[in-house]
Protein backbone atom coordinates (compact mmCIF):
# COMPACT_ATOMS: atom_id res chain seq x y z
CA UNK A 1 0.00 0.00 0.00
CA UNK A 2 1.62 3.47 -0.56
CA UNK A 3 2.37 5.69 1.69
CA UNK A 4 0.54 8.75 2.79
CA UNK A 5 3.72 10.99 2.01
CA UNK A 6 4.15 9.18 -1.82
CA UNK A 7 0.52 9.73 -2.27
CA UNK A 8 0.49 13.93 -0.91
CA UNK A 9 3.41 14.02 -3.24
CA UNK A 10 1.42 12.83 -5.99
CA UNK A 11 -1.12 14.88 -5.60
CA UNK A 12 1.28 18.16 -4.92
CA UNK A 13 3.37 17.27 -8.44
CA UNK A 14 -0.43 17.07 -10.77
CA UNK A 15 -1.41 20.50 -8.39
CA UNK A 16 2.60 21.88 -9.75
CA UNK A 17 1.88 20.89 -13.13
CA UNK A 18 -1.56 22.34 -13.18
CA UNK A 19 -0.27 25.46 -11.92
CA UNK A 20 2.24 25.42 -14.43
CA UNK A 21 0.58 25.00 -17.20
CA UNK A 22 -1.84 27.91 -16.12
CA UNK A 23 0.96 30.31 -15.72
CA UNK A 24 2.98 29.08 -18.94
CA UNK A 25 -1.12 30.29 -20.43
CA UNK A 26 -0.85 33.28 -18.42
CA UNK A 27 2.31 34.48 -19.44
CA UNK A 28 1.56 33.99 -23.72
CA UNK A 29 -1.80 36.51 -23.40
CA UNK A 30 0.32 38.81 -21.04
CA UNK A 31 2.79 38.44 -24.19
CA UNK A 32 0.18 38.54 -26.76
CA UNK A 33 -0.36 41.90 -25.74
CA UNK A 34 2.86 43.40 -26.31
CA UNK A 35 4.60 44.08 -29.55
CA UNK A 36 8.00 42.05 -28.37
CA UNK A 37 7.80 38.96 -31.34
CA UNK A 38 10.50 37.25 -29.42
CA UNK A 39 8.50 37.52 -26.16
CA UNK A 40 5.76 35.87 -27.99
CA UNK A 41 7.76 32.85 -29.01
CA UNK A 42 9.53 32.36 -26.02
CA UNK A 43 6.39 32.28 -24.29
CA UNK A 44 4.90 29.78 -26.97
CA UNK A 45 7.81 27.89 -26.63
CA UNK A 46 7.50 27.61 -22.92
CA UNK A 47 3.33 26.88 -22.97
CA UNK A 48 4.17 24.01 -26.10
CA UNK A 49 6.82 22.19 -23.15
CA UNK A 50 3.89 21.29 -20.52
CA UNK A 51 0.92 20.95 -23.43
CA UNK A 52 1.56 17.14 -22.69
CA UNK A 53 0.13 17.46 -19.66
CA UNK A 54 -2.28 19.61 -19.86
CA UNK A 55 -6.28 19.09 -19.68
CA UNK A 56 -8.48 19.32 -23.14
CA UNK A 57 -9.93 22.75 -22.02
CA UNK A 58 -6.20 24.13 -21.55
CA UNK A 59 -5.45 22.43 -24.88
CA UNK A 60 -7.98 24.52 -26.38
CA UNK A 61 -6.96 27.48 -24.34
CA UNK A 62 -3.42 27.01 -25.65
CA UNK A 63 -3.92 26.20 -29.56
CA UNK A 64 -6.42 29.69 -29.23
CA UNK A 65 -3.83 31.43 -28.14
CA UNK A 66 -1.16 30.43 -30.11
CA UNK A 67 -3.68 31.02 -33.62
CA UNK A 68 -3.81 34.92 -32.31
CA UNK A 69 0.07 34.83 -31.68
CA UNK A 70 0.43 33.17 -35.41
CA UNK A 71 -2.10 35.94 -36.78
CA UNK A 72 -0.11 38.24 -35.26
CA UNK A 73 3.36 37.41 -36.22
CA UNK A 74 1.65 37.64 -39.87
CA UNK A 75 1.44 40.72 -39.82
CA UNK A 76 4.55 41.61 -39.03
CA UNK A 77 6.73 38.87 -40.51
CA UNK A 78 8.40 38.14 -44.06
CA UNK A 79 6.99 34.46 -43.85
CA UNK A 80 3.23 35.75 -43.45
CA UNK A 81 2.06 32.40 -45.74
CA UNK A 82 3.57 29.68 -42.83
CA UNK A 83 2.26 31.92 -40.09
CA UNK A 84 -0.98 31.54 -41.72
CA UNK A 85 -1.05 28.06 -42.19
CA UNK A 86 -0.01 27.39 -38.99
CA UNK A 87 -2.74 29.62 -37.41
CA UNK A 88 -4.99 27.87 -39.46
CA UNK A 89 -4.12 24.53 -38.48
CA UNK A 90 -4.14 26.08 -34.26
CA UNK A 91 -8.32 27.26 -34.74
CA UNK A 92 -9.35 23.91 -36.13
CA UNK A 93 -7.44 21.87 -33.14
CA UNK A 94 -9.50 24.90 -30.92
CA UNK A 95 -12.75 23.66 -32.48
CA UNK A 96 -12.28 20.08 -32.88
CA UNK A 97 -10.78 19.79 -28.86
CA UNK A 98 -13.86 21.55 -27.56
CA UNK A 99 -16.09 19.87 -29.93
CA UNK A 100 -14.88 16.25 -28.34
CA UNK A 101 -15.34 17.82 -24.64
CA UNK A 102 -18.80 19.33 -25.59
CA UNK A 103 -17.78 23.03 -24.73
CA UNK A 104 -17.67 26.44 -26.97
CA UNK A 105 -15.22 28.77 -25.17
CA UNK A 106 -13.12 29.48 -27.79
CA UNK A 107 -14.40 28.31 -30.77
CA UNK A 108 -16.65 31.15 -32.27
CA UNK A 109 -14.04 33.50 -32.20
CA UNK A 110 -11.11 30.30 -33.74
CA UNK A 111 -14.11 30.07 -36.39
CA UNK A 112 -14.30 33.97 -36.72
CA UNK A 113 -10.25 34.19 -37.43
CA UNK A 114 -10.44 31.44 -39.46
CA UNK A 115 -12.28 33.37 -42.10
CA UNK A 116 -9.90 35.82 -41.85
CA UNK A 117 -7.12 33.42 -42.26
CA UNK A 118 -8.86 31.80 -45.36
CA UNK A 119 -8.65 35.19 -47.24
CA UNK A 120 -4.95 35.79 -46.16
CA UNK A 121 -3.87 32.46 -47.52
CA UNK A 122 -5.60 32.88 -50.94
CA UNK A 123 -3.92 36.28 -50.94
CA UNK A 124 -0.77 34.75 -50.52
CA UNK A 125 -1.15 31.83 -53.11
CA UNK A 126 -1.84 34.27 -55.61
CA UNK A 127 1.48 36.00 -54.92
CA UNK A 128 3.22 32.55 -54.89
CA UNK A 129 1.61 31.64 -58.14
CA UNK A 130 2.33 34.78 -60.18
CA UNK A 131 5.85 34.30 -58.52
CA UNK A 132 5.65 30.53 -60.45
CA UNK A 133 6.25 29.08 -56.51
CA UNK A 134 3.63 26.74 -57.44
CA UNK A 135 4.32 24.34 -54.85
CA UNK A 136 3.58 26.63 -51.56
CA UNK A 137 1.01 27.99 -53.32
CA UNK A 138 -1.21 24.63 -53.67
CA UNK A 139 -0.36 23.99 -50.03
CA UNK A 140 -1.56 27.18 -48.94
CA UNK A 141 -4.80 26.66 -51.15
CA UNK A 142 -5.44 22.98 -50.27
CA UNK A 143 -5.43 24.72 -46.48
CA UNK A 144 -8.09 27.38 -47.73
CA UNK A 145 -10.26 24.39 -48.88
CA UNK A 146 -9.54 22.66 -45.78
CA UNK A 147 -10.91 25.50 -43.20
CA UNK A 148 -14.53 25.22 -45.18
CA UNK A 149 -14.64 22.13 -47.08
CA UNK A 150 -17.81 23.72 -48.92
CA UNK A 151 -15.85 26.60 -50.46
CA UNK A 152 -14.34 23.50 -52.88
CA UNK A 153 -13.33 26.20 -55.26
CA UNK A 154 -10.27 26.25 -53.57
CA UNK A 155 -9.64 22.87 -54.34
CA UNK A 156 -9.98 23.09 -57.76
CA UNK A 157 -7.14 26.06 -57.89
CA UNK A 158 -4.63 23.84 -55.55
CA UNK A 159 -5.05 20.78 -58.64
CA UNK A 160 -4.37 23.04 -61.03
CA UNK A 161 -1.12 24.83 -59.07
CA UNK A 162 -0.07 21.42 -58.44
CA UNK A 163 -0.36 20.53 -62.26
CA UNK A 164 1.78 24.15 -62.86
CA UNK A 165 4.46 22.79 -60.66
CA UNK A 166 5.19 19.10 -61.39
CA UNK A 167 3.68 17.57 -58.29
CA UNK A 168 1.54 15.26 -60.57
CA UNK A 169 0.69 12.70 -57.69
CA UNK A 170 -0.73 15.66 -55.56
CA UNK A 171 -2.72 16.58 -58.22
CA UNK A 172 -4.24 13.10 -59.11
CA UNK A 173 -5.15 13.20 -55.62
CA UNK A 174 -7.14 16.72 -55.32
CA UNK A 175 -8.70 15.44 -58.85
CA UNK A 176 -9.73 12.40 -57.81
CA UNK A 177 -11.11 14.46 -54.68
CA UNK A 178 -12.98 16.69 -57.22
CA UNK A 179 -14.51 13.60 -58.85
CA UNK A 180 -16.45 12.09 -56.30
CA UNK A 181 -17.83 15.04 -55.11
CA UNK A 182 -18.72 15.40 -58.93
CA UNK A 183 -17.22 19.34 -59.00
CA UNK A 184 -18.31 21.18 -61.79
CA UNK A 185 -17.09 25.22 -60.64
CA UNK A 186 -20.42 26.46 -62.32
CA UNK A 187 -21.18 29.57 -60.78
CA UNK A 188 -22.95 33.14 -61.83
CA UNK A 189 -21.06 36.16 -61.74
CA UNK A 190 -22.33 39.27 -61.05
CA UNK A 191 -21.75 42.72 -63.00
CA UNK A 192 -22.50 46.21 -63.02
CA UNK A 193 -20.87 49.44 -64.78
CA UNK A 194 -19.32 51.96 -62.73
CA UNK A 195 -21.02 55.70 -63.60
CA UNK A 196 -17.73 57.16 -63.12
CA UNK A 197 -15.49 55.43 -65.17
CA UNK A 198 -17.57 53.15 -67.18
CA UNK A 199 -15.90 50.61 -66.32
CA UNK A 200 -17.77 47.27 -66.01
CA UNK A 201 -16.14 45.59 -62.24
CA UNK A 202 -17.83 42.34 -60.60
CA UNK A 203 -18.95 41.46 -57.44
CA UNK A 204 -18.78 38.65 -54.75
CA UNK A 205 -22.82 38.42 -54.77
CA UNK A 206 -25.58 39.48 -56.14
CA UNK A 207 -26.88 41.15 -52.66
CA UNK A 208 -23.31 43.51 -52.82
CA UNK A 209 -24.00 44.13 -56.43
CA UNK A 210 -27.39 45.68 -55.87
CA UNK A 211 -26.57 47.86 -52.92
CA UNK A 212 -24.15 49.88 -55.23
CA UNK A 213 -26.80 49.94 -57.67
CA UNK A 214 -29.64 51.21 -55.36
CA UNK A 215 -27.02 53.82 -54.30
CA UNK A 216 -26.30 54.79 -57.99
CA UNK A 217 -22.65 54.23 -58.42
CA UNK A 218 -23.29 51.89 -60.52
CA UNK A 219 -25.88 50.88 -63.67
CA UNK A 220 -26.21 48.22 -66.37
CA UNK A 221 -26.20 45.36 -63.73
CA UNK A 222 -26.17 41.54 -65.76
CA UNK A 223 -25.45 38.40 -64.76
CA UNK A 224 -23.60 35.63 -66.11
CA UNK A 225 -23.12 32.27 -65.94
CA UNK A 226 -19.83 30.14 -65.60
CA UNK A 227 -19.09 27.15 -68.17
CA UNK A 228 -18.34 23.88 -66.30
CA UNK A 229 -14.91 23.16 -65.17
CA UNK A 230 -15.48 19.39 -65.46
CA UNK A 231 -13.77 19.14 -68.57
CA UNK A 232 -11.00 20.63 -68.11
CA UNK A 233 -10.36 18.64 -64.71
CA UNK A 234 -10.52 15.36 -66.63
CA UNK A 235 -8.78 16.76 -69.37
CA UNK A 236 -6.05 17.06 -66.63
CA UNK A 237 -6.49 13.90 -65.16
CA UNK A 238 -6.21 11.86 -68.29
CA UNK A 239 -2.78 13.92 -69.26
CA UNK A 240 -1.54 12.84 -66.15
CA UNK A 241 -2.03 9.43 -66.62
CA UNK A 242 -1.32 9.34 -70.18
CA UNK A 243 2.30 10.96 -68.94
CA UNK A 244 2.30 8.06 -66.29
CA UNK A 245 1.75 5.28 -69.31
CA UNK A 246 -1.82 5.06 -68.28
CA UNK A 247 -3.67 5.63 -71.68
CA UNK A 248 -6.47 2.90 -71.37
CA UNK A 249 -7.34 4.38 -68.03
CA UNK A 250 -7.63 7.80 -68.90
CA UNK A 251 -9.69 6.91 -71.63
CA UNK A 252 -12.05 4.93 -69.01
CA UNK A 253 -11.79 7.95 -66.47
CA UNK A 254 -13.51 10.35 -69.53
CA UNK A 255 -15.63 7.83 -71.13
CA UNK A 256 -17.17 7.24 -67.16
CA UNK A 257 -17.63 10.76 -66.22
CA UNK A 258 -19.45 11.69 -69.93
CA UNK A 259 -21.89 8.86 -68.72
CA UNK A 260 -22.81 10.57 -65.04
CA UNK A 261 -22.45 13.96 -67.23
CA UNK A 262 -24.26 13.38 -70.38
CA UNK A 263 -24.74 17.16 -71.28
CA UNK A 264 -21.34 18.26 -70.17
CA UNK A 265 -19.93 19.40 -73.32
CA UNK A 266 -16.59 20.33 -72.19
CA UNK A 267 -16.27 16.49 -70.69
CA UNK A 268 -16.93 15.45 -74.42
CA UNK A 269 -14.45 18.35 -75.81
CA UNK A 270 -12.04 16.83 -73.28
CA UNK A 271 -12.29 13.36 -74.81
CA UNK A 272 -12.04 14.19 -78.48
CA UNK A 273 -9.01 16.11 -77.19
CA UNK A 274 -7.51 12.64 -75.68
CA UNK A 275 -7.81 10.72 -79.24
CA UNK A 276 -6.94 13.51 -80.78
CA UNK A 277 -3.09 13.81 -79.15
CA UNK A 278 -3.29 10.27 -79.57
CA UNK A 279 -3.69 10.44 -82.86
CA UNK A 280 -7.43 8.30 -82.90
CA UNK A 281 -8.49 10.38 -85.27
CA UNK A 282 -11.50 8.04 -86.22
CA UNK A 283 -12.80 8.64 -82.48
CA UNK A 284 -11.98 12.08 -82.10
CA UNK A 285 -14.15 12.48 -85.61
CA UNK A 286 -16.72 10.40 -83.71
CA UNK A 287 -17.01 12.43 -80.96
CA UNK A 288 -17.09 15.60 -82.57
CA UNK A 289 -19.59 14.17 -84.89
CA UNK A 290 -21.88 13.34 -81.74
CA UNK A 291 -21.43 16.95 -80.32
CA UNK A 292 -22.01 19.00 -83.38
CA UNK A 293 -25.39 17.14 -84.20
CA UNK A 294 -26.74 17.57 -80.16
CA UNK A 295 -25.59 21.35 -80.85
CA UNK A 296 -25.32 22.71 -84.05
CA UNK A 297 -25.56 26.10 -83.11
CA UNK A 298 -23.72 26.30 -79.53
CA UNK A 299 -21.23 29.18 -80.26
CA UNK A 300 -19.64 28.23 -77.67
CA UNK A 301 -19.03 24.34 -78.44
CA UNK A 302 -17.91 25.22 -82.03
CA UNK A 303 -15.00 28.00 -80.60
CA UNK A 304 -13.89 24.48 -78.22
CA UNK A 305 -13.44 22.66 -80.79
CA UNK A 306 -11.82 25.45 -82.82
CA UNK A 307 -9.75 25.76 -79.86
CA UNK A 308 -8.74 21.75 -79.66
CA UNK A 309 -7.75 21.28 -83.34
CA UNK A 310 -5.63 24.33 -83.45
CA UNK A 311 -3.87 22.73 -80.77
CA UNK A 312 -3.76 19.92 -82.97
CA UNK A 313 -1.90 22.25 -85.67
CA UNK A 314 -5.18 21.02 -87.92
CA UNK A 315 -5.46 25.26 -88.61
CA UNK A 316 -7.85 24.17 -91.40
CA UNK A 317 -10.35 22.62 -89.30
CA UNK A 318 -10.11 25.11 -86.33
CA UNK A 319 -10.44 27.95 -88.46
CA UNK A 320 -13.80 26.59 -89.91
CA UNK A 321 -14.86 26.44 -86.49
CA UNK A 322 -13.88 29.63 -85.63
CA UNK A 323 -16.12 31.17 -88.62
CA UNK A 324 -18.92 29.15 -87.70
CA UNK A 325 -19.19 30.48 -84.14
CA UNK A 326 -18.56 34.33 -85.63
CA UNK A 327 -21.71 33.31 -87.46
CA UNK A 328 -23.70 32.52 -84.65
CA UNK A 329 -22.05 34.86 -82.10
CA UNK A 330 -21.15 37.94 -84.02
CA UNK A 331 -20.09 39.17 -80.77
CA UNK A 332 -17.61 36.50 -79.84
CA UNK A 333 -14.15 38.39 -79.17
CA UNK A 334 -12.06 35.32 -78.66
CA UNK A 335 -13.20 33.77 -81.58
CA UNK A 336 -12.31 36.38 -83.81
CA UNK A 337 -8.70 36.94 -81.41
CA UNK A 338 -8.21 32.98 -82.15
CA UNK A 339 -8.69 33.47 -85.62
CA UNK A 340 -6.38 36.47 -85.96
CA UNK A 341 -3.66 34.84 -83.85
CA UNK A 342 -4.54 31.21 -86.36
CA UNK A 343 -4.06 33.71 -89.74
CA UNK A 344 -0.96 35.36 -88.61
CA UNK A 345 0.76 31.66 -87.65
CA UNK A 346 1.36 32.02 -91.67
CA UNK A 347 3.46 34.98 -91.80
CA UNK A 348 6.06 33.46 -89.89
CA UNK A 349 6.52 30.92 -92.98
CA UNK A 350 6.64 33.23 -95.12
CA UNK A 351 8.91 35.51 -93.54
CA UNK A 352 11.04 32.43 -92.45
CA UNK A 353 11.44 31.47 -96.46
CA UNK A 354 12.38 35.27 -97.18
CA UNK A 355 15.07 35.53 -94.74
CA UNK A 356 16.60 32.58 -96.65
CA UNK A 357 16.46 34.66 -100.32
CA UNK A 358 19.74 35.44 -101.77
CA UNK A 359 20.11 38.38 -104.19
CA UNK A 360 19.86 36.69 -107.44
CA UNK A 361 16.86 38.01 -110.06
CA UNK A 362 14.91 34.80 -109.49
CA UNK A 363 15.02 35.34 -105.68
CA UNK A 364 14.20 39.02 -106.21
CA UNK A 365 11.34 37.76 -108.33
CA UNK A 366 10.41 35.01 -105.51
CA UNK A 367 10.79 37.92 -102.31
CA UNK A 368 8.17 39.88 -104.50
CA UNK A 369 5.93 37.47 -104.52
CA UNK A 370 5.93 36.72 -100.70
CA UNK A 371 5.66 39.99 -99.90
CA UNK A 372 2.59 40.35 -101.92
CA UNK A 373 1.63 36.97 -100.08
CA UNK A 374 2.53 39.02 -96.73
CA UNK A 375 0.18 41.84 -97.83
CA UNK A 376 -2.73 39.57 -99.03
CA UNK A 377 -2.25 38.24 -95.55
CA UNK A 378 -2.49 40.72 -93.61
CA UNK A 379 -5.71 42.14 -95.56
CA UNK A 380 -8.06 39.54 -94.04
CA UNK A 381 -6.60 39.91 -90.44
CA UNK A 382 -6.86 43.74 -90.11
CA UNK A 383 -10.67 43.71 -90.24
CA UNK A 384 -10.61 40.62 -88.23
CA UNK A 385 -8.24 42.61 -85.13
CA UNK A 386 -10.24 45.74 -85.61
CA UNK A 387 -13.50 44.20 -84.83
CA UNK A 388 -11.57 42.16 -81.65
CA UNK A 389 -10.69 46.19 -80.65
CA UNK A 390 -14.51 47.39 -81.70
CA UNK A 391 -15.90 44.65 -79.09
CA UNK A 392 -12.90 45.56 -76.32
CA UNK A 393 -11.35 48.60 -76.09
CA UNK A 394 -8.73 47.50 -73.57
CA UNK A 395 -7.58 45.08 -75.65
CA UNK A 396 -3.77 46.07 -75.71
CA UNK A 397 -1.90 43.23 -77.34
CA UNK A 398 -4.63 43.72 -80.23
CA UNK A 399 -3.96 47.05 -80.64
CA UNK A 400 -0.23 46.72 -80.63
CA UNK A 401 -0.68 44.01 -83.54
CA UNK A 402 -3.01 45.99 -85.36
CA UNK A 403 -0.14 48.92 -85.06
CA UNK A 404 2.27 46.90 -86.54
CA UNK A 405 -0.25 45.78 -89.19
CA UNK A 406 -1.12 49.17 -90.17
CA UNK A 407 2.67 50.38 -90.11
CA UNK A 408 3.69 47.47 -92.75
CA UNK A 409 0.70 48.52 -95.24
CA UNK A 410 1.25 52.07 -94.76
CA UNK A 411 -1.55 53.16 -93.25
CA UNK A 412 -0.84 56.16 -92.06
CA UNK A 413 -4.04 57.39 -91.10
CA UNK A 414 -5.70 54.37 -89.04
CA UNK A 415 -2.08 53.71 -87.61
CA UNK A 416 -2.33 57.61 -85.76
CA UNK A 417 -5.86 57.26 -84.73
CA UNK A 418 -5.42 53.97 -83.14
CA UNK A 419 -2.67 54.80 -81.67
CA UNK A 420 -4.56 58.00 -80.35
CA UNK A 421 -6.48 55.83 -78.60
CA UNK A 422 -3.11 54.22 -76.36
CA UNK A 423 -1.13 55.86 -73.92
């Protein structure tokens, strides 16, 4: 039987630790408020070395804490993105430890800072990505979708920054996470012209969209809604595994989610795309075939496939496509920037072969003729660009083609309006 004195000291060494552990808590929000960032680690430091023994509620109190002290360092450090994440990951321990032990101390506000750590992590994956640090960016992403599994948007971006940097297994695995919740990104968008500027801007929701149009800051409000992402994800998917050696089952993955998606277009885009870099032309045809007849007349379809074979380098067939959805769509920009952009993929030919002339009479006589070809050329891709320009007016890189366009024909007088029109 043990002794009265082992027993007293048992229960004095749990009372030491307890009391520890309190003033270890104590001393990181006395620290918390001060603006000493070494304070606030040591005392982190110091909490973190009795956590083991600590009870859930002081668990919670603890990972609380040290989410504010990660939020705060944020703000004030160069590695704001790992502060972040690791704030992130301290709220959901708040709010999973209380949720076990049936208590709420902490976890409204964890859940309130969360948001705010959501939007600080996006903010930073966007830096990483335009900075091509692909890989922290997906990580920081993946966290985003983590904090509300319902904003799976999130998701979507970490596949494709995972795709951007290499990390093909990571992105397999986010895809294969988009597939069985059966993802398809379609959202609407909402729009409104600023009075000021004229500018056309968009907002988060429809509710925030209206409010600046009741006020009057804003008119011409529209809506629009997003194409599916669907096809684009297997698209991804079935590169992957056709990089991996994995043809037949990237051809199952497509063929499987066309079935569950029947009027998906871009899933069936997606497949003809497949045979087509295999070079199954007789399916791709099939599959095209099948689309065209459900939707003859979908603008939209007709520019996809335009898109697909110019990948292809089948210029012929895209640029057919590209006509037909003009014909449809008068207004369709891209389709009339494609079909500039699938013109002009001549001139370098013909500039390449000119370069090569000599000076003898027959290549004299050969150089004349190209640059005739040159100025037949460029004929049917001025009107083309200047109706691109009609439909956006922002449109720089059109403009700056157009320029040089104009400057080769000598036109003089549309070369100084347009470029009236730049500053």
């Amino acid at each position: 039987m043990k002794s009265k004195y082992a027993i007293a000291l048992a229960i004095s060494m749990i009372t030491m630790g307890t009391f520890a552990q309190k003033d270890e808590l104590k001393a990181l929000e006395k620290a918390l408020k001060s603006t000493d960032d070494q304070m606030i680690k040591t005392s982190l430091t110091n909490a973190e070395k009795v956590l083991a023994n600590a009870t859930d509620a002081e668990k919670a109190q603890f990972y609380f804490l040290k989410g504010n002290a990660m939020m705060l360092l944020s703000k004030r450090s160069p590695d704001k993105g790992e502060k972040l994440l690791q704030a992130s990951k301290s709220y959901q321990e708040v709010v999973e430890i209380e949720k076990k032990i049936g208590k709420s101390k902490f976890t409204p506000q964890s859940q309130s800072s969360l948001v705010e750590v959501q939007n600080g992590l996006v903010h930073q994956a966007i830096n990483d990505n335009n900075a091509s640090r692909f890989s922290q960016g997906t990580l920081k992403l993946y966290e985003a979708y983590n904090i509300n599994k319902k904003d799976t948007i999130y998701l979507y971006y970490a596949a494709n920054g995972a795709v951007n940097g290499g990390d093909y297994d990571t992105a397999l695995r986010y895809y294969d996470e988009l597939k069985k919740m059966n993802f398809s990104g379609i959202s609407i968008q909402y729009y409104a012209t600023e009075k000021t500027t004229g500018e056309e801007v968009s907002f988060d929701s429809k509710t925030e969209r209206d409010l600046f149009v009741k006020a009057g800051t804003h008119v011409k409000p529209r809506q629009e809604k997003t194409s599916s992402k669907r096809g684009e994800i297997y698209r991804n998917y079935a590169l992957i595994l056709v990089e991996k050696g994995e043809v037949e089952k990237a051809k199952i993955a497509i063929a499987e989610a066309r079935k569950s998606n029947p009027n998906d277009a871009s899933l069936a885009i997606s497949e003809a795309n497949l045979y087509l870099d295999e070079g199954d032309f007789e399916n791709y045809k099939r599959v095209v075939s099948e689309l065209l007849i459900k939707s003859p007349n979908d603008a939209d379809l007709l520019y996809n496939l335009g898109v697909v074979s110019s990948k292809a380098n089948n210029n012929i067939d895209a640029e057919m496509y590209y006509l037909k959805a003009i014909e449809i769509k008068n207004d369709y920009k891209n389709a009339y920037k494609n079909l500039a952009i699938l013109r002009l993929e001549a001139d370098t030919k013909i500039v390449d072969e000119m370069n090569k002339l000599g000076g003898s009479a027959s290549d004299n006589k050969r150089y004349e003729v190209l640059r005739k070809e040159r100025e037949k050329l460029f004929s049917t891709v001025i009107p083309i660009l200047e109706k691109v320009i009609e439909l956006d007016s922002k449109d720089v890189e059109s403009k700056k083609t157009l320029l040089n366009l104009y400057s080769i024909l000598d036109l003089t007088d549309k070369y100084k309006t347009l470029k009236s029109t730049m500053n």
